[in-house]
N, C-alpha and C. Protein backbone atom coordinates (compact mmCIF):
# COMPACT_ATOMS: atom_id res chain seq x y z
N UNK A 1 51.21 79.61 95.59
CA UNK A 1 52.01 79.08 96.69
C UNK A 1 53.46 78.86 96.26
N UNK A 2 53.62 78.62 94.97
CA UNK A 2 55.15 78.36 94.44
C UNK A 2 55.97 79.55 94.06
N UNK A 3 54.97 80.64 93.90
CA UNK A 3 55.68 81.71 94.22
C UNK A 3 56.35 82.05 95.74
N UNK A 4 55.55 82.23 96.33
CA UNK A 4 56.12 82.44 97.91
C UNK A 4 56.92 81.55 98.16
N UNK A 5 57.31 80.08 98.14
CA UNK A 5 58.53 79.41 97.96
C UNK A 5 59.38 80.16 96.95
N UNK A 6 59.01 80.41 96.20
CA UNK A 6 60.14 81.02 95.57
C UNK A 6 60.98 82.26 95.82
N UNK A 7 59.86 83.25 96.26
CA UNK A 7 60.24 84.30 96.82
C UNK A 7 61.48 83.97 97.93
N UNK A 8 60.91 83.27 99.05
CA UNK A 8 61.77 82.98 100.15
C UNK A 8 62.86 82.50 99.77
N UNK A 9 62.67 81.54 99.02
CA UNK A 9 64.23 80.68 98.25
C UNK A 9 64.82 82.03 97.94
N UNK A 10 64.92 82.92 97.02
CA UNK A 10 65.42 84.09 97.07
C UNK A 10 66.20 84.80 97.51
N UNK A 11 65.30 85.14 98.85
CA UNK A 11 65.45 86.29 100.23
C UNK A 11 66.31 85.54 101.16
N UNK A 12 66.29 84.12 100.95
CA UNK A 12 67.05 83.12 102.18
C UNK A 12 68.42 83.24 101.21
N UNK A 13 68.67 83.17 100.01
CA UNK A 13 70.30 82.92 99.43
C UNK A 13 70.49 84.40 99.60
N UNK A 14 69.90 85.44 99.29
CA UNK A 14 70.50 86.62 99.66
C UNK A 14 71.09 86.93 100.76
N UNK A 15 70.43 86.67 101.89
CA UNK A 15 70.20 86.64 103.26
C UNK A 15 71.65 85.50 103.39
N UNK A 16 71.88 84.45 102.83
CA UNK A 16 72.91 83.54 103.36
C UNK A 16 74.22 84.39 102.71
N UNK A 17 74.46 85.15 101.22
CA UNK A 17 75.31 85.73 100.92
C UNK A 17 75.87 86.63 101.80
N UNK A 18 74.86 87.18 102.43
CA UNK A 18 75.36 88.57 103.25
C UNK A 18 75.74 88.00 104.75
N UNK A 19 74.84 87.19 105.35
CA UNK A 19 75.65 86.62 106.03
C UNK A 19 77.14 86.04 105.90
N UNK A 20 77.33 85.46 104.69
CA UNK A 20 78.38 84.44 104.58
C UNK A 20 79.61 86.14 104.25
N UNK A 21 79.28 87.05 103.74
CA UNK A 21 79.98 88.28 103.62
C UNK A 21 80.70 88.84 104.97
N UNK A 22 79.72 89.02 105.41
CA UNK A 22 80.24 89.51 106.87
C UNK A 22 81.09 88.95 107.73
N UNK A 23 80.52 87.30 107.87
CA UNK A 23 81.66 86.55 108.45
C UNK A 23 83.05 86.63 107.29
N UNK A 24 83.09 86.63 106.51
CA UNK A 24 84.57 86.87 105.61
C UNK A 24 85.12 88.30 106.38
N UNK A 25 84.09 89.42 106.28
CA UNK A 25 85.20 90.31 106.95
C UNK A 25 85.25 90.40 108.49
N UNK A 26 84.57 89.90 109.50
CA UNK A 26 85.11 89.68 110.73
C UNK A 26 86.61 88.55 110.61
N UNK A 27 86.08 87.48 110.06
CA UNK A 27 87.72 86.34 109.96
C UNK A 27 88.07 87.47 109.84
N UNK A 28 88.73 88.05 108.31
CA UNK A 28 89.47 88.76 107.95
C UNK A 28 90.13 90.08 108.97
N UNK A 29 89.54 90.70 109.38
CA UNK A 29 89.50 91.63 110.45
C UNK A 29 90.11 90.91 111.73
N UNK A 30 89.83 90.03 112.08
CA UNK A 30 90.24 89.18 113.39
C UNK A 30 91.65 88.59 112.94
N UNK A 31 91.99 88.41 111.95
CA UNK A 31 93.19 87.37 111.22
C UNK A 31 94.14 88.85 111.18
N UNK A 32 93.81 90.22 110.61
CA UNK A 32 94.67 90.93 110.69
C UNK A 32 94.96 91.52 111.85
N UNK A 33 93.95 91.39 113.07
CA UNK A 33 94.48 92.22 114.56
C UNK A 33 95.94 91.30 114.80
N UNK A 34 95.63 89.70 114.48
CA UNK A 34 96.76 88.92 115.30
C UNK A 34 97.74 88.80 114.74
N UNK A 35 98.05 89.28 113.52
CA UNK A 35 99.12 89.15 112.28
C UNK A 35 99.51 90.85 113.28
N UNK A 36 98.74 91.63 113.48
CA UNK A 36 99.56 92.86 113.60
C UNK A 36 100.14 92.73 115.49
N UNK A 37 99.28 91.68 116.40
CA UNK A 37 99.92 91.46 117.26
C UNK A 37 101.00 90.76 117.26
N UNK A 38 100.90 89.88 116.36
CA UNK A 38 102.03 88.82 116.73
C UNK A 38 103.38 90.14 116.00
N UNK A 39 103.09 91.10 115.01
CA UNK A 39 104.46 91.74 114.61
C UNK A 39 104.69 93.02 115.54
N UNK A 40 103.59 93.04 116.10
CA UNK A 40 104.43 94.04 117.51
C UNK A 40 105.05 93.23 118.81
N UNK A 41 104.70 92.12 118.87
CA UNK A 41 105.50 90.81 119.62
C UNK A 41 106.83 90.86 119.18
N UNK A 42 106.91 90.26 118.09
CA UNK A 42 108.36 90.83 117.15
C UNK A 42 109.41 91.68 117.16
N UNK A 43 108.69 92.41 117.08
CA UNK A 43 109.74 93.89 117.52
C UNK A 43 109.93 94.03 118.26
N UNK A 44 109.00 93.69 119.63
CA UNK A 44 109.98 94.08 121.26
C UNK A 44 110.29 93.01 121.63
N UNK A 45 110.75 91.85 120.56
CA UNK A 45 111.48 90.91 121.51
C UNK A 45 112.81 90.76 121.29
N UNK A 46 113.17 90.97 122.89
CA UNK A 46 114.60 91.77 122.38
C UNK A 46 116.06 90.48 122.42
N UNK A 47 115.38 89.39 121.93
CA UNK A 47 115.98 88.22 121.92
C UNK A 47 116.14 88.15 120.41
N UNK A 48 115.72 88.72 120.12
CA UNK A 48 115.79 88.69 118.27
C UNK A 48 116.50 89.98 117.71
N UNK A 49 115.82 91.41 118.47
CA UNK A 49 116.25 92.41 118.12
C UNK A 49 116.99 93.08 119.18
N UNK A 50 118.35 93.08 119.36
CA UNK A 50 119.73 93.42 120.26
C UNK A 50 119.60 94.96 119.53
N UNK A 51 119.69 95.53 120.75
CA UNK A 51 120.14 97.11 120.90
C UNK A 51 121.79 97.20 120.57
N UNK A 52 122.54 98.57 120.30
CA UNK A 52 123.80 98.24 119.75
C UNK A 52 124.47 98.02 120.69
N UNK A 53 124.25 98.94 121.77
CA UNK A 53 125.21 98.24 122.77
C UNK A 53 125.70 96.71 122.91
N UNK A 54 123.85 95.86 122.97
CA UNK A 54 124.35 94.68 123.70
C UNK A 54 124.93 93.94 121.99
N UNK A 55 125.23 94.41 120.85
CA UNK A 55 124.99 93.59 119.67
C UNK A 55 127.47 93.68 119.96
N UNK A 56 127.85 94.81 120.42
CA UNK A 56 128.75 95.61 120.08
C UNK A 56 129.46 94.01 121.44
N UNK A 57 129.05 94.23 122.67
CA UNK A 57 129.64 93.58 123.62
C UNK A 57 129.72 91.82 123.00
N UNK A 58 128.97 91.56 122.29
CA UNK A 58 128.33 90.07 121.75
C UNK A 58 129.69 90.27 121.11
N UNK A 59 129.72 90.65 119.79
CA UNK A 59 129.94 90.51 118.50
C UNK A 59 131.98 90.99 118.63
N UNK A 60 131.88 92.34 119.21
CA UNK A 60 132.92 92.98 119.37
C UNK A 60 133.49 93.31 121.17
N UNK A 61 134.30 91.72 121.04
CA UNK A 61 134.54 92.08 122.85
C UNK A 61 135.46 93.23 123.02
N UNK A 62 135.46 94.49 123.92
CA UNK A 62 136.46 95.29 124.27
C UNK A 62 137.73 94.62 124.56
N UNK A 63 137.76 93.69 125.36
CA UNK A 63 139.20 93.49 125.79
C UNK A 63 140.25 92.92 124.63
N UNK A 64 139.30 91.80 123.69
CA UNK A 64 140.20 91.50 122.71
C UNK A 64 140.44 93.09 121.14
N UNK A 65 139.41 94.13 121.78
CA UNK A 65 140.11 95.05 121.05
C UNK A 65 141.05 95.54 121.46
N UNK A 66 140.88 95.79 123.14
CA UNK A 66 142.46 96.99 122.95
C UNK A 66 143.78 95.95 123.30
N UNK A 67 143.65 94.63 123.48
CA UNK A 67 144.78 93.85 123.20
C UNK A 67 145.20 93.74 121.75
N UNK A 68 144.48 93.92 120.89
CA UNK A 68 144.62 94.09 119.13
C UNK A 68 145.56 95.62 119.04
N UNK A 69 145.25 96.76 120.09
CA UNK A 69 145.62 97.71 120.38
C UNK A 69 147.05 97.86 120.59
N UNK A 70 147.13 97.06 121.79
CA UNK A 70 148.31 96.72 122.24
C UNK A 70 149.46 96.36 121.28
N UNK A 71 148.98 95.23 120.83
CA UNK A 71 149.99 94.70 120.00
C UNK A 71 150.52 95.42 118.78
N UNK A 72 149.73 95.96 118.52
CA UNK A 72 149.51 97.26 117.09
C UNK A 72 150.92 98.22 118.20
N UNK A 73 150.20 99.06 119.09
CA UNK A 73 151.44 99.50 119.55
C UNK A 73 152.81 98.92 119.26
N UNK A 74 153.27 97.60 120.00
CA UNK A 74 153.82 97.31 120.69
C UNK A 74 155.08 97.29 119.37
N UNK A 75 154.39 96.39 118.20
CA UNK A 75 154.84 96.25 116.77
C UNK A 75 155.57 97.50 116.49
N UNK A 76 154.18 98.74 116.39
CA UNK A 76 155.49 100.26 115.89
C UNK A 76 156.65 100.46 116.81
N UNK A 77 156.19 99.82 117.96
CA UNK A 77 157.86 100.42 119.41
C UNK A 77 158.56 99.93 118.09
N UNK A 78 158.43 98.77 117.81
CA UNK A 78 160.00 97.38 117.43
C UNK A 78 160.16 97.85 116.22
N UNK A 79 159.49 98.65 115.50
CA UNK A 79 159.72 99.07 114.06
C UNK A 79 160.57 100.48 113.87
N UNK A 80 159.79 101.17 114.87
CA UNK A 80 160.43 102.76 115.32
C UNK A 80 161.84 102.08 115.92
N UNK A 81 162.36 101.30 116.87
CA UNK A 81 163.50 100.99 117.10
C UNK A 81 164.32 100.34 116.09
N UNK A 82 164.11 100.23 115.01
CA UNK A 82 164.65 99.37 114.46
C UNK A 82 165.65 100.36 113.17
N UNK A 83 164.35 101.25 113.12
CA UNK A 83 164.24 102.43 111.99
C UNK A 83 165.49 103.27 112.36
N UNK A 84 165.48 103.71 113.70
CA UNK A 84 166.63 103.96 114.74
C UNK A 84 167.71 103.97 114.45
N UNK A 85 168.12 102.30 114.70
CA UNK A 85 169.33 102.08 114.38
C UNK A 85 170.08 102.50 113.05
């Protein structure tokens, strides 16, 4: 009879290893779908990641470039006139 307890004692820790195995790779498996959802979340959120356009209008306003333009002009007129004389 202390065999067959024993046996089972056995077949039941084997039986709990492989169980306890499997659940490691479902977590595991389930932990990497949401690590790979949450980094495709990531990438299309476009509050984090600006296309160039909208990074160019943010960062680099047009109007204060071609007034930078302007003045750049405006400087060679007064230099070319000056050169002139």
């Amino acid at each position: 009879m202390e065999e067959v307890f024993r046996e089972i004692h056995v077949y039941w820790g084997v039986l709990a290893v492989l169980v306890a195995q499997i659940l490691a790779w479902v977590r595991k498996g389930v932990k990497t779908d949401n690590r790979l959802d949450a980094l495709e979340m990531h990438a299309e959120d476009e509050q984090k990641h600006w296309t160039t356009e909208k990074k160019m209008t943010i960062f680099v306003p047009r109007n204060e470039i071609e007034q930078r333009f302007e003045n750049i002009e405006r400087i060679l007129f007064k230099i070319e006139k000056k050169i002139d004389k």
